[in-house]
C-alpha atoms as a PDB file:
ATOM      1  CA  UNK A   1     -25.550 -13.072 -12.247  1.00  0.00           C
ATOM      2  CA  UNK A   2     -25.108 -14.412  -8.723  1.00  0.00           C
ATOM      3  CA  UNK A   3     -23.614 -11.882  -6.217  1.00  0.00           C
ATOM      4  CA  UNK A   4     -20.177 -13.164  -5.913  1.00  0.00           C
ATOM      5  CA  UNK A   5     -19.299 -13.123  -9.295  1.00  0.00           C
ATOM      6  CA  UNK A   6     -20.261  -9.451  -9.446  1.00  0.00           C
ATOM      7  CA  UNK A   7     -17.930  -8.527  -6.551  1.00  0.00           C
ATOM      8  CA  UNK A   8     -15.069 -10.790  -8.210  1.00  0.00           C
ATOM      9  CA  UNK A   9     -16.373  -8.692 -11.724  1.00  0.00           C
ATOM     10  CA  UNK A  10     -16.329  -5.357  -9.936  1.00  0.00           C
ATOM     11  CA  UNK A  11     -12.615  -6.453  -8.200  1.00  0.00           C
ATOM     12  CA  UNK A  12     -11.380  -6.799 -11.233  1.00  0.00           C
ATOM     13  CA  UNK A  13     -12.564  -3.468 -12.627  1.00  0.00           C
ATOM     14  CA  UNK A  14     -10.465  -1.901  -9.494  1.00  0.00           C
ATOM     15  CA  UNK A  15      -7.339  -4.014 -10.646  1.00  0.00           C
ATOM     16  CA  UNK A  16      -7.682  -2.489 -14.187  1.00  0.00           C
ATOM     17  CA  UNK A  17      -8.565   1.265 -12.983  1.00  0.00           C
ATOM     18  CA  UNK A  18      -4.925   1.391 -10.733  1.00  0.00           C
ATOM     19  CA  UNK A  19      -2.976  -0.918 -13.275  1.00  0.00           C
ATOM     20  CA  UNK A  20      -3.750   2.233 -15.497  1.00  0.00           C
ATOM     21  CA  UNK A  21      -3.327   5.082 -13.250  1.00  0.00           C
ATOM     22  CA  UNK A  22      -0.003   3.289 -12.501  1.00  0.00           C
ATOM     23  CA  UNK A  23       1.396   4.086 -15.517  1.00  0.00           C
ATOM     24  CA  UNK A  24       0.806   8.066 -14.923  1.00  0.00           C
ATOM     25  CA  UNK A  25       0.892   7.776 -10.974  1.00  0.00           C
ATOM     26  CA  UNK A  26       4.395   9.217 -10.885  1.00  0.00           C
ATOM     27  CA  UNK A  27       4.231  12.119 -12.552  1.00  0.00           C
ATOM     28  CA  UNK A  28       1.379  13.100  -9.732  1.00  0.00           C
ATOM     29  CA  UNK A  29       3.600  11.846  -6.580  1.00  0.00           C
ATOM     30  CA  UNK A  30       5.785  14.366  -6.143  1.00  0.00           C
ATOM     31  CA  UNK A  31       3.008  17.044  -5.912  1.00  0.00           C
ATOM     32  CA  UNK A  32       1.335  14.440  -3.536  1.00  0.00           C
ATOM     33  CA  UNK A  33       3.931  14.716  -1.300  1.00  0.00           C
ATOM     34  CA  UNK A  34       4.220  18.678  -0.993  1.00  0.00           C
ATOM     35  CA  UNK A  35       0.440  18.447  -0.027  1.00  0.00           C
ATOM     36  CA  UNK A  36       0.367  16.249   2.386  1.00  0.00           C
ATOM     37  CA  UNK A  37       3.740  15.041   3.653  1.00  0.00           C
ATOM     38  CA  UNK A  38       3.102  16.319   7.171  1.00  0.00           C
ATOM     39  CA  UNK A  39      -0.316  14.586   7.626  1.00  0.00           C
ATOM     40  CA  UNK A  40       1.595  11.350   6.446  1.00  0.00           C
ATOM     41  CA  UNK A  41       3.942  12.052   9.006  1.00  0.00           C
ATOM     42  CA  UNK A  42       1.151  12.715  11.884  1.00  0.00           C
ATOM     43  CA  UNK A  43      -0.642   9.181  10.884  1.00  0.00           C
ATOM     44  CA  UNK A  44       2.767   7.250  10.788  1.00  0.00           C
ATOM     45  CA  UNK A  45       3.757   8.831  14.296  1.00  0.00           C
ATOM     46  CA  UNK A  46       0.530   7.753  15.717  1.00  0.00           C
ATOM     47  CA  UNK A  47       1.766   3.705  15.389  1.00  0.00           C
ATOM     48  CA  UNK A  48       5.589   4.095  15.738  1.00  0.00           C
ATOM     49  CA  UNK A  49       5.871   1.717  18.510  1.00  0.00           C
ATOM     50  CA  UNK A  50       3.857  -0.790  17.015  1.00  0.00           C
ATOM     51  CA  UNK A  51       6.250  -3.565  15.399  1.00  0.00           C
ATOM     52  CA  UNK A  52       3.901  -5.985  12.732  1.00  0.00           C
ATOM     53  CA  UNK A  53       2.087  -3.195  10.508  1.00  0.00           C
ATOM     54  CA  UNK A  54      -0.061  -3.671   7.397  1.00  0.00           C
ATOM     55  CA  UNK A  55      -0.452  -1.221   4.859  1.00  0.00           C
ATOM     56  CA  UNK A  56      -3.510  -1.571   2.615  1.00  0.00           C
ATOM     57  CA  UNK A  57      -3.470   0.019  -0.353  1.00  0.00           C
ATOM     58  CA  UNK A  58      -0.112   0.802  -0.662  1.00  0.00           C
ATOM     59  CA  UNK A  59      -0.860   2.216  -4.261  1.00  0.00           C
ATOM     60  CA  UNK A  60       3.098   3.156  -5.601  1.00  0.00           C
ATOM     61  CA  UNK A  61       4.412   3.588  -2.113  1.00  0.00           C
ATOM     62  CA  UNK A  62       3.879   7.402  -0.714  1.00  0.00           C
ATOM     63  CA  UNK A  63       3.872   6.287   2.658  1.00  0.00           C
ATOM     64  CA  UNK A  64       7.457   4.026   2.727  1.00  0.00           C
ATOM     65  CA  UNK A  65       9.210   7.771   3.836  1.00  0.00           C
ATOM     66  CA  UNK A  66       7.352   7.119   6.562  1.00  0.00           C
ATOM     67  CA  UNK A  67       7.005   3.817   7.803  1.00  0.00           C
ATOM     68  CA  UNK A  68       8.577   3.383  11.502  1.00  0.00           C
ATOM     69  CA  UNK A  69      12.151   2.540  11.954  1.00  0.00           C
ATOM     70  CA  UNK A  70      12.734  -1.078  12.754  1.00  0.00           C
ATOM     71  CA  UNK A  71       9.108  -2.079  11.941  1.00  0.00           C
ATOM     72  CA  UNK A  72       7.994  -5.396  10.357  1.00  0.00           C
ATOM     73  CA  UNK A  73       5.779  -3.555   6.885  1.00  0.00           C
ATOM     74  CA  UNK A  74       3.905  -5.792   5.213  1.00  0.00           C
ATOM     75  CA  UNK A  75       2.567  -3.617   1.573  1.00  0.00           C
ATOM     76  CA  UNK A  76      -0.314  -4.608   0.142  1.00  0.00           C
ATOM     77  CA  UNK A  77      -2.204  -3.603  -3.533  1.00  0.00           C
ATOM     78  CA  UNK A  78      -4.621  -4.896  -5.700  1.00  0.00           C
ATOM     79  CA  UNK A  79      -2.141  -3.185  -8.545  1.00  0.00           C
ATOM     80  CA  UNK A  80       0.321  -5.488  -9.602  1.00  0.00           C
ATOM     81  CA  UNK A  81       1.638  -2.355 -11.449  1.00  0.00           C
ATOM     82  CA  UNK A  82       0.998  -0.141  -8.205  1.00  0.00           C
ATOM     83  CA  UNK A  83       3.177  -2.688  -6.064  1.00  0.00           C
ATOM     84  CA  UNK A  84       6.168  -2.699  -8.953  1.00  0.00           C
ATOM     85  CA  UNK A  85       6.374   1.234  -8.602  1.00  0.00           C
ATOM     86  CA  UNK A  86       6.381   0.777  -4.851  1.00  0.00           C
ATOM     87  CA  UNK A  87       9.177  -1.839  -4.943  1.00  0.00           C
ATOM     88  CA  UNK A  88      11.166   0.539  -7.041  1.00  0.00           C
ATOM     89  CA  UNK A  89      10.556   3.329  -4.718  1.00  0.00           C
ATOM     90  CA  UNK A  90      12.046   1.431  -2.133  1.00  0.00           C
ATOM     91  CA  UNK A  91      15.043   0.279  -3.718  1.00  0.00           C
ATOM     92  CA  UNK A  92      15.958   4.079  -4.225  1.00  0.00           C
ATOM     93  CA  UNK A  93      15.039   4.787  -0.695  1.00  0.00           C
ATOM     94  CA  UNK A  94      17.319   1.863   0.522  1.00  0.00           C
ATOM     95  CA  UNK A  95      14.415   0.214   1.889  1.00  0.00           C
ATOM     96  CA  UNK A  96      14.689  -3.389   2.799  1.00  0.00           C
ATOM     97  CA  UNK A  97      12.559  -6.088   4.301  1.00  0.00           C
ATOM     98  CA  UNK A  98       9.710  -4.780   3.127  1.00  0.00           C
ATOM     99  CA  UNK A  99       6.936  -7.028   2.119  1.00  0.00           C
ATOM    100  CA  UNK A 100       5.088  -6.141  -0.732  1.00  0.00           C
ATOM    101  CA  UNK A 101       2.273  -8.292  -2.051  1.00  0.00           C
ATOM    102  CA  UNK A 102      -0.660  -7.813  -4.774  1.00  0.00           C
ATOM    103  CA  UNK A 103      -3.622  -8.748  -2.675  1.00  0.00           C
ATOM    104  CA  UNK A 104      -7.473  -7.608  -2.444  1.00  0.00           C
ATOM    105  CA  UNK A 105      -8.074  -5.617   0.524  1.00  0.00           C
ATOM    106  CA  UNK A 106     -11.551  -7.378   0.739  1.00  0.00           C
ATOM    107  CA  UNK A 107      -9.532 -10.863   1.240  1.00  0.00           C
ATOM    108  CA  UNK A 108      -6.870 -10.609   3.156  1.00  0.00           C
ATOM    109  CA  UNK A 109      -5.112 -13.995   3.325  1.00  0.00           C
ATOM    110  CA  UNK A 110      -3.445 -13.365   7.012  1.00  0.00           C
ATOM    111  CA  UNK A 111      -4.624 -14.401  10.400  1.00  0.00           C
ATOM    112  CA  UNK A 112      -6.727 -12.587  12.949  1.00  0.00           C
ATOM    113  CA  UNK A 113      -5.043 -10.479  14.882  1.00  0.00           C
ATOM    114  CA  UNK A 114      -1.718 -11.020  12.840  1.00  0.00           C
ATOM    115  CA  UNK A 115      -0.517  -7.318  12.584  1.00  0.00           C
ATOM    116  CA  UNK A 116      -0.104  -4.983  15.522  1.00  0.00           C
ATOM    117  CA  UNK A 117      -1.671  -1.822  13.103  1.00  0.00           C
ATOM    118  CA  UNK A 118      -2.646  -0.993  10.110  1.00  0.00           C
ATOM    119  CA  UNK A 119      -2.819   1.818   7.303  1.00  0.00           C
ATOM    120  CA  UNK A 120      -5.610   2.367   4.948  1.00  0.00           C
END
């Protein structure tokens, strides 16, 4: 089996492994947030002024409490699943503009020096 087709193989194993844990990934969010709502916090302050951001991985959206006021957010997941939860976590937060989009982090389809920071 040539190499590529074992990344693409091993991509798609990733997509499966969240698209599951999506269906139980709220049940473990809100004791995700008690545990480590104030690093969140810390990492988010650190880019606050920066006004294009990427977030990679954005799983079902723990960090969208803390994304910077006025900021452009672009939300990226391999998940489709992952990125549904996060949508619907940011209709209840009132969250708009946000764009979320099911995407491998290994092939990002945006151009070089497009964003002015990013999240992992």
């Amino acid at each position: 089996m040539m190499k590529l087709e074992i990344l693409k193989q091993q991509t798609e194993q990733t997509r499966a492994v969240y698209n599951h844990r999506a269906r139980t990934f709220s049940r473990t969010d809100s004791l995700d947030r008690r545990l480590t709502g104030r690093l969140r916090r810390r990492l988010w302050a650190r880019i606050e002024d920066a006004f294009k951001i990427l977030e990679i991985g954005v799983g079902a959206g723990a960090n969208l409490d803390y994304y910077p006021t006025g900021a452009q957010i672009t939300a990226v997941d391999i998940s489709e699943l992952m990125i549904e939860l996060a949508k619907k976590k940011a209709d209840r937060l009132n969250l708009y503009g946000i764009d979320f989009k099911v995407m491998d982090a290994q092939n990002l389809d945006f151009p070089d020096s497009y964003f002015d920071a990013n999240q992992l």
